[in-house]
PDB file of N, CA and C in Angstrom:
ATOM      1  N   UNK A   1       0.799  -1.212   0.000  1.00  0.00           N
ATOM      2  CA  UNK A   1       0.000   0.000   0.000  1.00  0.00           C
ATOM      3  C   UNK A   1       0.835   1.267   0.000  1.00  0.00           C
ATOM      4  N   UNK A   2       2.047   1.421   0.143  1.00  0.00           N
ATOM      5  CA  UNK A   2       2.927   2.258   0.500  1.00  0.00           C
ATOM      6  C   UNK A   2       3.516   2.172  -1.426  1.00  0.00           C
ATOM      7  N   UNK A   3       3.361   3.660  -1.490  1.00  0.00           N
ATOM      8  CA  UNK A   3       4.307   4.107  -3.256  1.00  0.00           C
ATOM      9  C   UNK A   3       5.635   4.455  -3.227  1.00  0.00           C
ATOM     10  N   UNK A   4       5.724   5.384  -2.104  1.00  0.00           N
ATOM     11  CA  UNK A   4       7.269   5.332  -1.851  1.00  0.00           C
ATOM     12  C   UNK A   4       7.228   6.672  -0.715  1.00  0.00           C
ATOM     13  N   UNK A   5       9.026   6.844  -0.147  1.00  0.00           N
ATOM     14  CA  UNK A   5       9.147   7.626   0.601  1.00  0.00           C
ATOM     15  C   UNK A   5       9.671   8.831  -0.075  1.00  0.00           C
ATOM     16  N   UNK A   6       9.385   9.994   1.011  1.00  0.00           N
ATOM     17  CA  UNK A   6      10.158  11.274   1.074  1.00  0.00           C
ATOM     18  C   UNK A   6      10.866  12.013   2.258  1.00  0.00           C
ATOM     19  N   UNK A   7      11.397  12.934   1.940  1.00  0.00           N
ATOM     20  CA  UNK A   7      11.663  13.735   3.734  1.00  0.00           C
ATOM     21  C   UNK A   7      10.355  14.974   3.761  1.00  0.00           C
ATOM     22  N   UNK A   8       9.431  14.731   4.526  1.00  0.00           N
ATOM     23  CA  UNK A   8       8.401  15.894   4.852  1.00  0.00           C
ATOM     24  C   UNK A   8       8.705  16.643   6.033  1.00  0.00           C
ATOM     25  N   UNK A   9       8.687  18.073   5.797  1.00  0.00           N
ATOM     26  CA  UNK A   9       9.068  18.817   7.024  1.00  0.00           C
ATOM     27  C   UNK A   9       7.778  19.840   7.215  1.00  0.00           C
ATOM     28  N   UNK A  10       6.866  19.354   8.172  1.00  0.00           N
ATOM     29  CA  UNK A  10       5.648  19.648   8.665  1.00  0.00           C
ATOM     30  C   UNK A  10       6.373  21.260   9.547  1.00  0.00           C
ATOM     31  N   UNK A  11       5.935  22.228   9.017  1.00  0.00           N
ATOM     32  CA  UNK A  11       6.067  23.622   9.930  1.00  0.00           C
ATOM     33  C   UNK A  11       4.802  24.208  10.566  1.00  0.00           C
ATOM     34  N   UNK A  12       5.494  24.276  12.251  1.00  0.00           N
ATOM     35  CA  UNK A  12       3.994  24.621  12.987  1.00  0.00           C
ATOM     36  C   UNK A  12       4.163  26.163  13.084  1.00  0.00           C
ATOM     37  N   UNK A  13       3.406  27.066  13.055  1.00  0.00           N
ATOM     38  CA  UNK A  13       3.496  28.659  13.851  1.00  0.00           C
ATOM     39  C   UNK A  13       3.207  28.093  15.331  1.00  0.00           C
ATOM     40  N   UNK A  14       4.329  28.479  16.057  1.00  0.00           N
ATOM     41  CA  UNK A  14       3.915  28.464  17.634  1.00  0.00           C
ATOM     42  C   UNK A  14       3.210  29.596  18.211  1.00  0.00           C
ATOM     43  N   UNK A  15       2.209  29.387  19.343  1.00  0.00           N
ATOM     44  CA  UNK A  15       1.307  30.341  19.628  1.00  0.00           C
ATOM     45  C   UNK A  15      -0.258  30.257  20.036  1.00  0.00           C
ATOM     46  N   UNK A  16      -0.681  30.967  20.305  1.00  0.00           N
ATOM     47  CA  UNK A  16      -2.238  30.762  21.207  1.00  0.00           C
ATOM     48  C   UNK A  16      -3.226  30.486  19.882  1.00  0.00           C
ATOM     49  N   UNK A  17      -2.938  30.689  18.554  1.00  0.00           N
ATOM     50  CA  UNK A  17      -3.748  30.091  17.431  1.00  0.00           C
ATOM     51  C   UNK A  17      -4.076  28.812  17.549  1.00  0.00           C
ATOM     52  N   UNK A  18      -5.538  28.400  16.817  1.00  0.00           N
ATOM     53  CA  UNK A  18      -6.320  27.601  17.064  1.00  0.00           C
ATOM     54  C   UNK A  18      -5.256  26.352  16.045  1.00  0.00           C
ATOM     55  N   UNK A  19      -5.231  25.540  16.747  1.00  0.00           N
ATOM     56  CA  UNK A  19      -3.807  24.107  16.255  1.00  0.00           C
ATOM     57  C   UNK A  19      -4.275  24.167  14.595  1.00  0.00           C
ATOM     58  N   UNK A  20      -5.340  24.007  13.935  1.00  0.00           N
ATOM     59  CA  UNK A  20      -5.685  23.677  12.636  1.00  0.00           C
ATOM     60  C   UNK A  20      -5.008  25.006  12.206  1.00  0.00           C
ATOM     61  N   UNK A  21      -5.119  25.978  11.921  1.00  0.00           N
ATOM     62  CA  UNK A  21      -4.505  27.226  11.929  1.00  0.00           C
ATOM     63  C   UNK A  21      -2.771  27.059  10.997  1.00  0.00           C
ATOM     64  N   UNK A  22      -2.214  26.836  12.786  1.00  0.00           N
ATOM     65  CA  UNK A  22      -1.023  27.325  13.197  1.00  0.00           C
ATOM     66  C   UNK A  22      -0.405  25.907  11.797  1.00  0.00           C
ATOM     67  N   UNK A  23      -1.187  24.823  11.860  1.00  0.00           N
ATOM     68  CA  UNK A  23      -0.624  23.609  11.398  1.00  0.00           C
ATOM     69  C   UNK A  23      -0.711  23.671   9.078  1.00  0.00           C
ATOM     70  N   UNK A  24      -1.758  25.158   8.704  1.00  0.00           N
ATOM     71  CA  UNK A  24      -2.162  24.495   7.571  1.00  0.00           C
ATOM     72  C   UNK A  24      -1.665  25.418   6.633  1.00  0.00           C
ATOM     73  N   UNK A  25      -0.941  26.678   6.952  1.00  0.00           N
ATOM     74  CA  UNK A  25      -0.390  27.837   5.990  1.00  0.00           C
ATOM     75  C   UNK A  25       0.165  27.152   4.699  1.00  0.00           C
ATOM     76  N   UNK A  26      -0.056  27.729   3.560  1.00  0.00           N
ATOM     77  CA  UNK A  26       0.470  27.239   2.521  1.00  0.00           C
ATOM     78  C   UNK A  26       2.520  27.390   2.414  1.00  0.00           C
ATOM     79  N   UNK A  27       2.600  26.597   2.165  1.00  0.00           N
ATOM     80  CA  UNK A  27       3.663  26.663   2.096  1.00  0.00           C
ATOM     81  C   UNK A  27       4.606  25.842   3.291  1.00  0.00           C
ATOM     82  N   UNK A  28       4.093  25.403   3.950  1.00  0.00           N
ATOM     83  CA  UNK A  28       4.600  25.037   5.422  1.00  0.00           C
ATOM     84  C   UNK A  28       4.469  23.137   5.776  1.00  0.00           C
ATOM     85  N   UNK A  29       4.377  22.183   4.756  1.00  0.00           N
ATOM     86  CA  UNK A  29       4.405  21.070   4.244  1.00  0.00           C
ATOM     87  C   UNK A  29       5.238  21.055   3.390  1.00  0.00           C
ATOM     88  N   UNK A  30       6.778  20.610   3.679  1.00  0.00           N
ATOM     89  CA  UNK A  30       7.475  20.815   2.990  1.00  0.00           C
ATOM     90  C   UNK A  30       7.502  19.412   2.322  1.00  0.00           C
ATOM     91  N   UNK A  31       7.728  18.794   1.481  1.00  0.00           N
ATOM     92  CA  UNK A  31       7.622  17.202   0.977  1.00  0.00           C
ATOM     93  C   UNK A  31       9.199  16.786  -0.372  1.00  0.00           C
ATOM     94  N   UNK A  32       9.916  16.438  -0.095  1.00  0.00           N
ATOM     95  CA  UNK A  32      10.742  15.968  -1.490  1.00  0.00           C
ATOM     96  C   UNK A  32      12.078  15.565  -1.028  1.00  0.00           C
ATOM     97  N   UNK A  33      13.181  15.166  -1.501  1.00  0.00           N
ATOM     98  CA  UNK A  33      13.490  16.487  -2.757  1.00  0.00           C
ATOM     99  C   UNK A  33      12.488  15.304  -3.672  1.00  0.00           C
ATOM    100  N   UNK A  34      12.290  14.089  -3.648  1.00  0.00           N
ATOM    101  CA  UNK A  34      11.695  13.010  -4.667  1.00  0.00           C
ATOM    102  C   UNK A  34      11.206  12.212  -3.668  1.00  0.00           C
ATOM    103  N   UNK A  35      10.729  11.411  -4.679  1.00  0.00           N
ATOM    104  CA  UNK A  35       9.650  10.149  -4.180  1.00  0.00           C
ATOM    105  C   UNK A  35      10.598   8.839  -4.707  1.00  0.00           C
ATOM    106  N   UNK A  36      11.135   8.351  -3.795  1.00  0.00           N
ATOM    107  CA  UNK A  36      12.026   7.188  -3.647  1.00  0.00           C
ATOM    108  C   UNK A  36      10.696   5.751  -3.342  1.00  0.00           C
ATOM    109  N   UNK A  37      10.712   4.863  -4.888  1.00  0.00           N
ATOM    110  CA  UNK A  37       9.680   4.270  -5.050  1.00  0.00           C
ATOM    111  C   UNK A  37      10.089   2.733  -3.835  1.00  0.00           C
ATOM    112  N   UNK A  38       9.038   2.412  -3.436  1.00  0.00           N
ATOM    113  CA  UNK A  38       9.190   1.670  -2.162  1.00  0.00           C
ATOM    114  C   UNK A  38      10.063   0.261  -2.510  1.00  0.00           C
ATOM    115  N   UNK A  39      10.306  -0.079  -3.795  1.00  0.00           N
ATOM    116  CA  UNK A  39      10.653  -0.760  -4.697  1.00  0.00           C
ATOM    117  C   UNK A  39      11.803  -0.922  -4.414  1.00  0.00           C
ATOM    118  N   UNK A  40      12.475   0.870  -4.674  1.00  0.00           N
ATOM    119  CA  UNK A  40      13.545   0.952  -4.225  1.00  0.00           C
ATOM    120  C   UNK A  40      14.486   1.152  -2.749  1.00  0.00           C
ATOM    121  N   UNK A  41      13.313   1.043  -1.903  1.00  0.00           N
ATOM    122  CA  UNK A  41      13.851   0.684  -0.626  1.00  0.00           C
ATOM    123  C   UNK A  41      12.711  -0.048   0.448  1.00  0.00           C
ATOM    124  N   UNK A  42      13.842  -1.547  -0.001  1.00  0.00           N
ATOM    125  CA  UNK A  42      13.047  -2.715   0.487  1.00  0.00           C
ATOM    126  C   UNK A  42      12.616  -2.623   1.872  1.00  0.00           C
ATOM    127  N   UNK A  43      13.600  -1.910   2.934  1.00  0.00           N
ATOM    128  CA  UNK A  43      13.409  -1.680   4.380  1.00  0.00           C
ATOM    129  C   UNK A  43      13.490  -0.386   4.973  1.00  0.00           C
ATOM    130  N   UNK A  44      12.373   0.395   5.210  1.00  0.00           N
ATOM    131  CA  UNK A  44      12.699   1.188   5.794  1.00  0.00           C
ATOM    132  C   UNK A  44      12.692   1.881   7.038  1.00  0.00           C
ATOM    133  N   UNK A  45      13.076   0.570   7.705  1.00  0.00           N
ATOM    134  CA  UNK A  45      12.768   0.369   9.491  1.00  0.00           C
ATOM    135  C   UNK A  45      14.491   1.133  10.333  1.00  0.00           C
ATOM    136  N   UNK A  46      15.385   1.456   9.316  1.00  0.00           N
ATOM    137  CA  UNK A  46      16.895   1.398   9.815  1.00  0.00           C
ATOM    138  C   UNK A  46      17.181   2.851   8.931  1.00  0.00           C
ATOM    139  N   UNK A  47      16.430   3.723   8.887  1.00  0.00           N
ATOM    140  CA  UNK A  47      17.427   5.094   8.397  1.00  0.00           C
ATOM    141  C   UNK A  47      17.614   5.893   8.984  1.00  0.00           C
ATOM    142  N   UNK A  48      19.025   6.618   8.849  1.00  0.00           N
ATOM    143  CA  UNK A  48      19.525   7.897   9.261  1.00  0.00           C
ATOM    144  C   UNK A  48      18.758   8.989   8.999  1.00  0.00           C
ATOM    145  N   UNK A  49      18.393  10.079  10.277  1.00  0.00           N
ATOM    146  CA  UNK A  49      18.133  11.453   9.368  1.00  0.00           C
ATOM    147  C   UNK A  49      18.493  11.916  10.643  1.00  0.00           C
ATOM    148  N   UNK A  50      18.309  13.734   9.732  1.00  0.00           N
ATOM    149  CA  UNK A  50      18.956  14.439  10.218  1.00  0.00           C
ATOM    150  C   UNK A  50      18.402  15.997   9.593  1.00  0.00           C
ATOM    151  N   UNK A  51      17.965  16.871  10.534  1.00  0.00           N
ATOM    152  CA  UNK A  51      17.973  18.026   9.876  1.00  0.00           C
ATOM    153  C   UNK A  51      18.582  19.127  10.958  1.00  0.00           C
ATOM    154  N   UNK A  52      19.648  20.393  10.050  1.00  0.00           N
ATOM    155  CA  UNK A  52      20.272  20.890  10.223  1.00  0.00           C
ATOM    156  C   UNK A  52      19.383  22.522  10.192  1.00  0.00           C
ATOM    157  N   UNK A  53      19.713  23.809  10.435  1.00  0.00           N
ATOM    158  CA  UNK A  53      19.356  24.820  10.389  1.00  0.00           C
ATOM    159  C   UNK A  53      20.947  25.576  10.757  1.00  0.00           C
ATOM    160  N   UNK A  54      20.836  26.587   9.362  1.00  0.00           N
ATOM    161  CA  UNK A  54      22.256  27.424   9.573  1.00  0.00           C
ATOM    162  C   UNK A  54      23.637  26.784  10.045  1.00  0.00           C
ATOM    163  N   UNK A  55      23.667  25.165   9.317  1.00  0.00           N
ATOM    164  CA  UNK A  55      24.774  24.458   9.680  1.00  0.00           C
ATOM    165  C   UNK A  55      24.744  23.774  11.282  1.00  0.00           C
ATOM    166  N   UNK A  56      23.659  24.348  11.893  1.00  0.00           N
ATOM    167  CA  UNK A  56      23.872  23.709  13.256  1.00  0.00           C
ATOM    168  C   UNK A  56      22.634  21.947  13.619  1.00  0.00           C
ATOM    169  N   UNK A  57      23.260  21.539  13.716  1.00  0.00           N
ATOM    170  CA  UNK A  57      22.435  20.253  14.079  1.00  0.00           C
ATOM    171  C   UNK A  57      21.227  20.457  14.698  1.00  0.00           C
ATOM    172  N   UNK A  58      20.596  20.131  14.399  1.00  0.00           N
ATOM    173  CA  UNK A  58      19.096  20.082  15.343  1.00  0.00           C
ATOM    174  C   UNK A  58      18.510  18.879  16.168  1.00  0.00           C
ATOM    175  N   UNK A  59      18.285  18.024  14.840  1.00  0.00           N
ATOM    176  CA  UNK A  59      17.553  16.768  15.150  1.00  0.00           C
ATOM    177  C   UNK A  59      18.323  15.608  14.352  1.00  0.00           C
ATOM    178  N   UNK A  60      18.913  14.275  15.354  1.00  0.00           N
ATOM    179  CA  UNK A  60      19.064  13.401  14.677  1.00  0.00           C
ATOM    180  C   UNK A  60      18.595  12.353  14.642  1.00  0.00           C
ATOM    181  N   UNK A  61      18.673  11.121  14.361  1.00  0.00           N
ATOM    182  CA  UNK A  61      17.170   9.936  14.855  1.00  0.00           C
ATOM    183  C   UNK A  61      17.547   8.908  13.697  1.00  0.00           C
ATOM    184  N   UNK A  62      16.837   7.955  13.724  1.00  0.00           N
ATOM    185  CA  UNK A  62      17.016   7.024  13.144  1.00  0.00           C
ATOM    186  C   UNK A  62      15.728   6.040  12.942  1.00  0.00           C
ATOM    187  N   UNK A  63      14.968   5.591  11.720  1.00  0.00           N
ATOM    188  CA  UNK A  63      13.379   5.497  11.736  1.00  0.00           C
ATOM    189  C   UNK A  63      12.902   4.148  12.964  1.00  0.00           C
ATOM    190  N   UNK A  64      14.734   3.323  13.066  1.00  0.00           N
ATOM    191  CA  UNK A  64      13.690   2.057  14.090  1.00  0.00           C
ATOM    192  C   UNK A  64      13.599   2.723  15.436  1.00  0.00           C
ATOM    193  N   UNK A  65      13.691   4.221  15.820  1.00  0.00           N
ATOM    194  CA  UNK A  65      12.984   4.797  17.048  1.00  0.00           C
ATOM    195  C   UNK A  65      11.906   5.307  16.696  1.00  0.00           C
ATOM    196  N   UNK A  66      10.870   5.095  15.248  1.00  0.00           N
ATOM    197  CA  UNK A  66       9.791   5.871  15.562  1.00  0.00           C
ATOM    198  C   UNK A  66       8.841   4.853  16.635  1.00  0.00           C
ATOM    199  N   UNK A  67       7.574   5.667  17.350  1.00  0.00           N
ATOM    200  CA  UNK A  67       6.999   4.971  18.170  1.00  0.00           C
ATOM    201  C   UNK A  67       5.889   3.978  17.517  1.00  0.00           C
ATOM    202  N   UNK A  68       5.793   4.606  16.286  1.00  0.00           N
ATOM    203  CA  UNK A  68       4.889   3.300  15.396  1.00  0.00           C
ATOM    204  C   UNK A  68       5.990   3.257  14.308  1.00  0.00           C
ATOM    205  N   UNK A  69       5.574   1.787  14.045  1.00  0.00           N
ATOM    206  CA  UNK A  69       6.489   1.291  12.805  1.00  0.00           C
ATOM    207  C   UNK A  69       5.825   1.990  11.563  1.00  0.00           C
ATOM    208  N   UNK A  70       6.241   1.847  10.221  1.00  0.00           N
ATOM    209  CA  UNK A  70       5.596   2.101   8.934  1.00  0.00           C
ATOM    210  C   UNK A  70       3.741   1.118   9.080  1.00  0.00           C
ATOM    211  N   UNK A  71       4.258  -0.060   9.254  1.00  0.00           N
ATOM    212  CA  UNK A  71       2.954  -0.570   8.825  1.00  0.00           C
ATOM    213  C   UNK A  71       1.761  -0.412   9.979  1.00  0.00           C
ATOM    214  N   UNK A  72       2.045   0.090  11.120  1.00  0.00           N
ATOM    215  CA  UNK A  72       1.397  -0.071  12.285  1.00  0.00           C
ATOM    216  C   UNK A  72       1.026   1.530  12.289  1.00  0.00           C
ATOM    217  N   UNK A  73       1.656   2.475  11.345  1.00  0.00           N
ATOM    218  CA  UNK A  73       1.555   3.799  11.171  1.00  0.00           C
ATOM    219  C   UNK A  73       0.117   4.049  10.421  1.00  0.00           C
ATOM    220  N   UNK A  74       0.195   3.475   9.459  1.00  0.00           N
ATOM    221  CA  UNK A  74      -1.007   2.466   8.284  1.00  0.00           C
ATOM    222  C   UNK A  74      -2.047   1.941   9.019  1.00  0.00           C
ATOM    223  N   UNK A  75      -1.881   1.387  10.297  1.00  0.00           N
ATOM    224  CA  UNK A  75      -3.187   1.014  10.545  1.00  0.00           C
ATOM    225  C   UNK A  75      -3.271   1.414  11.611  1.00  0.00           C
ATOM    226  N   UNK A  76      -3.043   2.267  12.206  1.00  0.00           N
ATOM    227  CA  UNK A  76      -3.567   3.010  13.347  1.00  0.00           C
ATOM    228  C   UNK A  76      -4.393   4.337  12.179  1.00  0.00           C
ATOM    229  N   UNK A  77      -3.864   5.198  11.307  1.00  0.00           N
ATOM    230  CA  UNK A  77      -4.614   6.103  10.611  1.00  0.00           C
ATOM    231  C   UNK A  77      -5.623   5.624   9.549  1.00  0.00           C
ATOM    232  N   UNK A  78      -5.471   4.287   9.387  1.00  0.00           N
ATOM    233  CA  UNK A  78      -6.454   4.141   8.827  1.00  0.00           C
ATOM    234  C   UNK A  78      -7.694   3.603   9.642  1.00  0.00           C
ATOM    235  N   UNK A  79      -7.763   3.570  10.327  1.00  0.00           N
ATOM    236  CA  UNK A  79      -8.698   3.489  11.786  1.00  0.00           C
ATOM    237  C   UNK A  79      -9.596   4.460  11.976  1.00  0.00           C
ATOM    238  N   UNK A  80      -9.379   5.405  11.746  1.00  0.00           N
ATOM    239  CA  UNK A  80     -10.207   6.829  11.366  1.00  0.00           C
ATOM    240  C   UNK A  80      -9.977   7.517  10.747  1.00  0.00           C
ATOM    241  N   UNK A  81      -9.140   7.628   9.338  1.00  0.00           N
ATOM    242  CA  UNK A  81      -9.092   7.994   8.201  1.00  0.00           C
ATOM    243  C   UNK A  81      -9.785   7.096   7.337  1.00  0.00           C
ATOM    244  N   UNK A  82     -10.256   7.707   6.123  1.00  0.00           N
ATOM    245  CA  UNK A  82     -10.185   7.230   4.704  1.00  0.00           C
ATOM    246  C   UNK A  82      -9.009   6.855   4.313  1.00  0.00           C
ATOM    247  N   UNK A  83      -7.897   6.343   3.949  1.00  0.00           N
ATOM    248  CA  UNK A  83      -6.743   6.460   3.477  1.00  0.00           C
ATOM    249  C   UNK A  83      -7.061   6.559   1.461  1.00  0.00           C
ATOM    250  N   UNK A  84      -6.454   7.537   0.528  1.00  0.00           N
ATOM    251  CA  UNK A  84      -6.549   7.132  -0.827  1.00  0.00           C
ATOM    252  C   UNK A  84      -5.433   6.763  -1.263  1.00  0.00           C
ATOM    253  N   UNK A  85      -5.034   6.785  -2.401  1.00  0.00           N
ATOM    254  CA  UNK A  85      -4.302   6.967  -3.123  1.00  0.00           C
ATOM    255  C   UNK A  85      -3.931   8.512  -3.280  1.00  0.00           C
ATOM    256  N   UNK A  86      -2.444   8.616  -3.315  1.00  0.00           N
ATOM    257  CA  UNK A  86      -2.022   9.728  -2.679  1.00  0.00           C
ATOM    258  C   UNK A  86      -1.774  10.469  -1.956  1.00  0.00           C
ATOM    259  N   UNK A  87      -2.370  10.031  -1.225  1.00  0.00           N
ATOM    260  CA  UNK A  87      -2.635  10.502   0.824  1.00  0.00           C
ATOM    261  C   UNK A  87      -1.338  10.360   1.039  1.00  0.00           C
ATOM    262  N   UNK A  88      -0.625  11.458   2.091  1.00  0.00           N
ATOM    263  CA  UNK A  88       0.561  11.201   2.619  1.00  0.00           C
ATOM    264  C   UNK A  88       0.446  11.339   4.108  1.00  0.00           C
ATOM    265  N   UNK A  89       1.436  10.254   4.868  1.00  0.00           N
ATOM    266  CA  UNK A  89       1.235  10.519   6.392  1.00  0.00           C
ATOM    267  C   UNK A  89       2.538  10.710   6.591  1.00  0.00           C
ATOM    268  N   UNK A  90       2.627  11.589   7.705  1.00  0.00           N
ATOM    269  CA  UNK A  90       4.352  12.029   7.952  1.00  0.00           C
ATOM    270  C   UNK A  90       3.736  11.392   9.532  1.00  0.00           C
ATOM    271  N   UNK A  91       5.204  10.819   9.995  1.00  0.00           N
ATOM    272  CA  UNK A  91       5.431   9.979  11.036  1.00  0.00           C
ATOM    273  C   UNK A  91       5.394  10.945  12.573  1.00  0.00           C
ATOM    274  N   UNK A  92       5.952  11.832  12.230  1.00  0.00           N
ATOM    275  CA  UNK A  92       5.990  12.991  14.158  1.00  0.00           C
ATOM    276  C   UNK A  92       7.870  13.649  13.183  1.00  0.00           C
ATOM    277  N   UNK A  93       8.176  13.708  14.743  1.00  0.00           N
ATOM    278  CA  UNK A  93       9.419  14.490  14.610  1.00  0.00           C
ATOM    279  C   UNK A  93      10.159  14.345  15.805  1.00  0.00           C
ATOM    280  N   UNK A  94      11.567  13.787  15.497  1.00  0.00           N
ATOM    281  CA  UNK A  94      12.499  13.524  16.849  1.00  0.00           C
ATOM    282  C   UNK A  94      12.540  14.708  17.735  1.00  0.00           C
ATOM    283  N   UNK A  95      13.183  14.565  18.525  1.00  0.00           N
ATOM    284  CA  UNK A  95      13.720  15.665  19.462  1.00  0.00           C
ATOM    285  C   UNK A  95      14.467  16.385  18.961  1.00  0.00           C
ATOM    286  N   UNK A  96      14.143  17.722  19.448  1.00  0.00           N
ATOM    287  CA  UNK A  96      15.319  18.479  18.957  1.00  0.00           C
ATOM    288  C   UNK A  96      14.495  19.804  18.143  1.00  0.00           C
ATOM    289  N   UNK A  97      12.497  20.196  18.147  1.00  0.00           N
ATOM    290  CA  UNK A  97      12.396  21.407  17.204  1.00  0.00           C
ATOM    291  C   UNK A  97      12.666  22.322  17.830  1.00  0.00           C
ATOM    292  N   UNK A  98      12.762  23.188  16.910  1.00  0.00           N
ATOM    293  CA  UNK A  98      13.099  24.604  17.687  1.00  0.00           C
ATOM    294  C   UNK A  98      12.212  25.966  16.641  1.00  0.00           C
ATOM    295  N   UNK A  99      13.075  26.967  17.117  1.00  0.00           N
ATOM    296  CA  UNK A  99      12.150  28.041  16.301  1.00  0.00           C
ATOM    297  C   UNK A  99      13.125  28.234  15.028  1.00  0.00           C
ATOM    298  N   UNK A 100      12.390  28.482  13.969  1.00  0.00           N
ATOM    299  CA  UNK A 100      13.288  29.503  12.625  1.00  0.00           C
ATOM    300  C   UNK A 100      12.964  30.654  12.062  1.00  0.00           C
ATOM    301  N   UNK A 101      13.064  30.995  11.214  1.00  0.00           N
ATOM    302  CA  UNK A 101      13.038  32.486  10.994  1.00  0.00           C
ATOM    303  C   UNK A 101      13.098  32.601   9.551  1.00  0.00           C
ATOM    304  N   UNK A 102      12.493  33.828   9.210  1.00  0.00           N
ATOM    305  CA  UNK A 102      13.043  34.077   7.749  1.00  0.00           C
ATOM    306  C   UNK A 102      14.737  34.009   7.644  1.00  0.00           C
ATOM    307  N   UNK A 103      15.311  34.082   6.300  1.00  0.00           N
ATOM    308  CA  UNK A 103      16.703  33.777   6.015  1.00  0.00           C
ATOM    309  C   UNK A 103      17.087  32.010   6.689  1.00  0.00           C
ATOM    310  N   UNK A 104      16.784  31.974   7.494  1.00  0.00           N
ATOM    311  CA  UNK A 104      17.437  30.763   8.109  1.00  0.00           C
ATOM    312  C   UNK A 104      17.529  29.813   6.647  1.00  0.00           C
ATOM    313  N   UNK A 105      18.563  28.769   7.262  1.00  0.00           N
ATOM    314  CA  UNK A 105      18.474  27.547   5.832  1.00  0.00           C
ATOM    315  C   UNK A 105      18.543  26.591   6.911  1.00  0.00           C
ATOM    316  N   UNK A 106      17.780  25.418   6.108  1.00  0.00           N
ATOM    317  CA  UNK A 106      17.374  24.101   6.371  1.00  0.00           C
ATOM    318  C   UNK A 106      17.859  23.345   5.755  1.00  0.00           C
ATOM    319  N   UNK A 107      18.165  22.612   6.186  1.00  0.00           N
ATOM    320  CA  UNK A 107      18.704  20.906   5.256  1.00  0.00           C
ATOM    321  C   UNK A 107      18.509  19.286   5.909  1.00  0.00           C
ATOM    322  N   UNK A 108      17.902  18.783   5.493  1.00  0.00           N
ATOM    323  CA  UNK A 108      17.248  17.540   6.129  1.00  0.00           C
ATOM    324  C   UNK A 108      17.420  16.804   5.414  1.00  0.00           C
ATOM    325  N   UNK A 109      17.744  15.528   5.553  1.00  0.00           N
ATOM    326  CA  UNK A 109      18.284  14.522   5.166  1.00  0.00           C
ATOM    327  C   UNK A 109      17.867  13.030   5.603  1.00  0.00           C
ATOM    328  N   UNK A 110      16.978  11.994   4.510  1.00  0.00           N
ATOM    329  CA  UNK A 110      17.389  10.862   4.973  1.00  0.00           C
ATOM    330  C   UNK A 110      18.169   9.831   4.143  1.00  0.00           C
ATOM    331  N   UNK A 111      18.703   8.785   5.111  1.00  0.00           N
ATOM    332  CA  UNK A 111      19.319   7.792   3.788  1.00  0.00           C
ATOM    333  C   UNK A 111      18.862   7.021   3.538  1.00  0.00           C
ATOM    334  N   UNK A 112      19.802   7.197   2.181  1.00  0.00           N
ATOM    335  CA  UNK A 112      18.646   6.310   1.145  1.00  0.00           C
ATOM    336  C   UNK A 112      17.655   6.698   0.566  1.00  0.00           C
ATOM    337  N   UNK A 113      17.165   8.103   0.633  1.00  0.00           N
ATOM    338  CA  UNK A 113      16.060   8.743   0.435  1.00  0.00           C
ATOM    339  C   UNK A 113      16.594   9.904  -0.132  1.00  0.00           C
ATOM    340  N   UNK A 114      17.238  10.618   0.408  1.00  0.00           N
ATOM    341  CA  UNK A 114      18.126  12.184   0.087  1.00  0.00           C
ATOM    342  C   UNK A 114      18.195  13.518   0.785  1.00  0.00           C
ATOM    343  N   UNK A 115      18.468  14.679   0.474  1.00  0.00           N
ATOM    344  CA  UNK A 115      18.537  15.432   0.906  1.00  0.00           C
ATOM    345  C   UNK A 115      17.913  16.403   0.117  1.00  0.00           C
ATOM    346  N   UNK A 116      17.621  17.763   1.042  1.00  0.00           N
ATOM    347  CA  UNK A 116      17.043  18.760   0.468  1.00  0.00           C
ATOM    348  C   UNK A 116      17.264  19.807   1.621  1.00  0.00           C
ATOM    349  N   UNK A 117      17.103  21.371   0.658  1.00  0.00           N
ATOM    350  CA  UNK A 117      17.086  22.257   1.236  1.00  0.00           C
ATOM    351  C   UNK A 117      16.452  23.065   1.417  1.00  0.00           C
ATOM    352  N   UNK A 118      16.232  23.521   2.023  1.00  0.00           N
ATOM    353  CA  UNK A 118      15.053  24.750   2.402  1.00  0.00           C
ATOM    354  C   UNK A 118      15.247  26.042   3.166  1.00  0.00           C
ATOM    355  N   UNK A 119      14.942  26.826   2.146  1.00  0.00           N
ATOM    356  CA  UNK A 119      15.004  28.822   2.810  1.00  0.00           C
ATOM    357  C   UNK A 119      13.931  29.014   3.291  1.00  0.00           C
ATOM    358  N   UNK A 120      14.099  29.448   4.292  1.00  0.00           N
ATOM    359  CA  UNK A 120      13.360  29.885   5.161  1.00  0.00           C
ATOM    360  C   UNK A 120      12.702  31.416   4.433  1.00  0.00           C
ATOM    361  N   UNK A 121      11.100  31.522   4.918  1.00  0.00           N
ATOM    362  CA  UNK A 121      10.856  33.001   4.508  1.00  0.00           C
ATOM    363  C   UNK A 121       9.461  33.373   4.684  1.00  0.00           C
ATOM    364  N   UNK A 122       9.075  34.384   5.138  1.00  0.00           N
ATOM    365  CA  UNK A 122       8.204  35.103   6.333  1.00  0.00           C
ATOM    366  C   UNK A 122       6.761  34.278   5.344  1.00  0.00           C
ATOM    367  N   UNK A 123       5.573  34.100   5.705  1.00  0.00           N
ATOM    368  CA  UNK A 123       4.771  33.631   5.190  1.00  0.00           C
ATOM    369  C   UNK A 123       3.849  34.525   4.625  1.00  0.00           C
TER     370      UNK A 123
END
């Protein structure tokens, strides 16, 4: 059921705004750099990532610490989702967010999957 992976970088506005809000600004679902077809990665219970801001480390992790696996990710949301075709679910986010800013740069990374970058900039 799975087409393939990406690195998604979900951006929240922190603040007394109502969570749907703070969670849905355009632009603030970051998804790519590609779609690495599941084909091409038989397991993806063991990857590195990592995202950086202005060269400084942020968050590092590795996917066999998420608290649901891929397939148990799948059926817990599909439990009260519709799931379609095309639907994307992003997993949470290790330790380590913090705040950014316009100018700032981003770079997140998984393996086996890739890297990408991202400028930061006022919404």
């Amino acid at each position: 059921y799975v087409a393939g992976y990406c690195i998604g970088l979900d951006i929240s506005i922190r603040g007394p705004e109502e969570r749907s809000l703070r969670k849905s600004v355009d632009t603030y679902t970051v998804l790519g750099p590609w779609l690495v077809t599941a084909d091409e990665l038989a397991d993806p219970s063991c990857l590195d990532l990592q995202i950086s801001v202005n060269g400084e480390l942020r968050q590092k992790a590795n996917t066999r610490d998420l608290i649901l696996g891929i397939p148990e990710l799948i059926e817990f949301a599909s439990s009260f989702y519709t799931l379609l075709p095309g639907d994307v679910l992003l997993s949470g986010t290790p330790e380590g967010v913090g705040p950014i800013k316009p100018g700032d740069v981003m770079r997140a990374s998984i393996e086996r999957v890739g890297e990408m970058t991202v400028h930061v900039w006022a919404a």
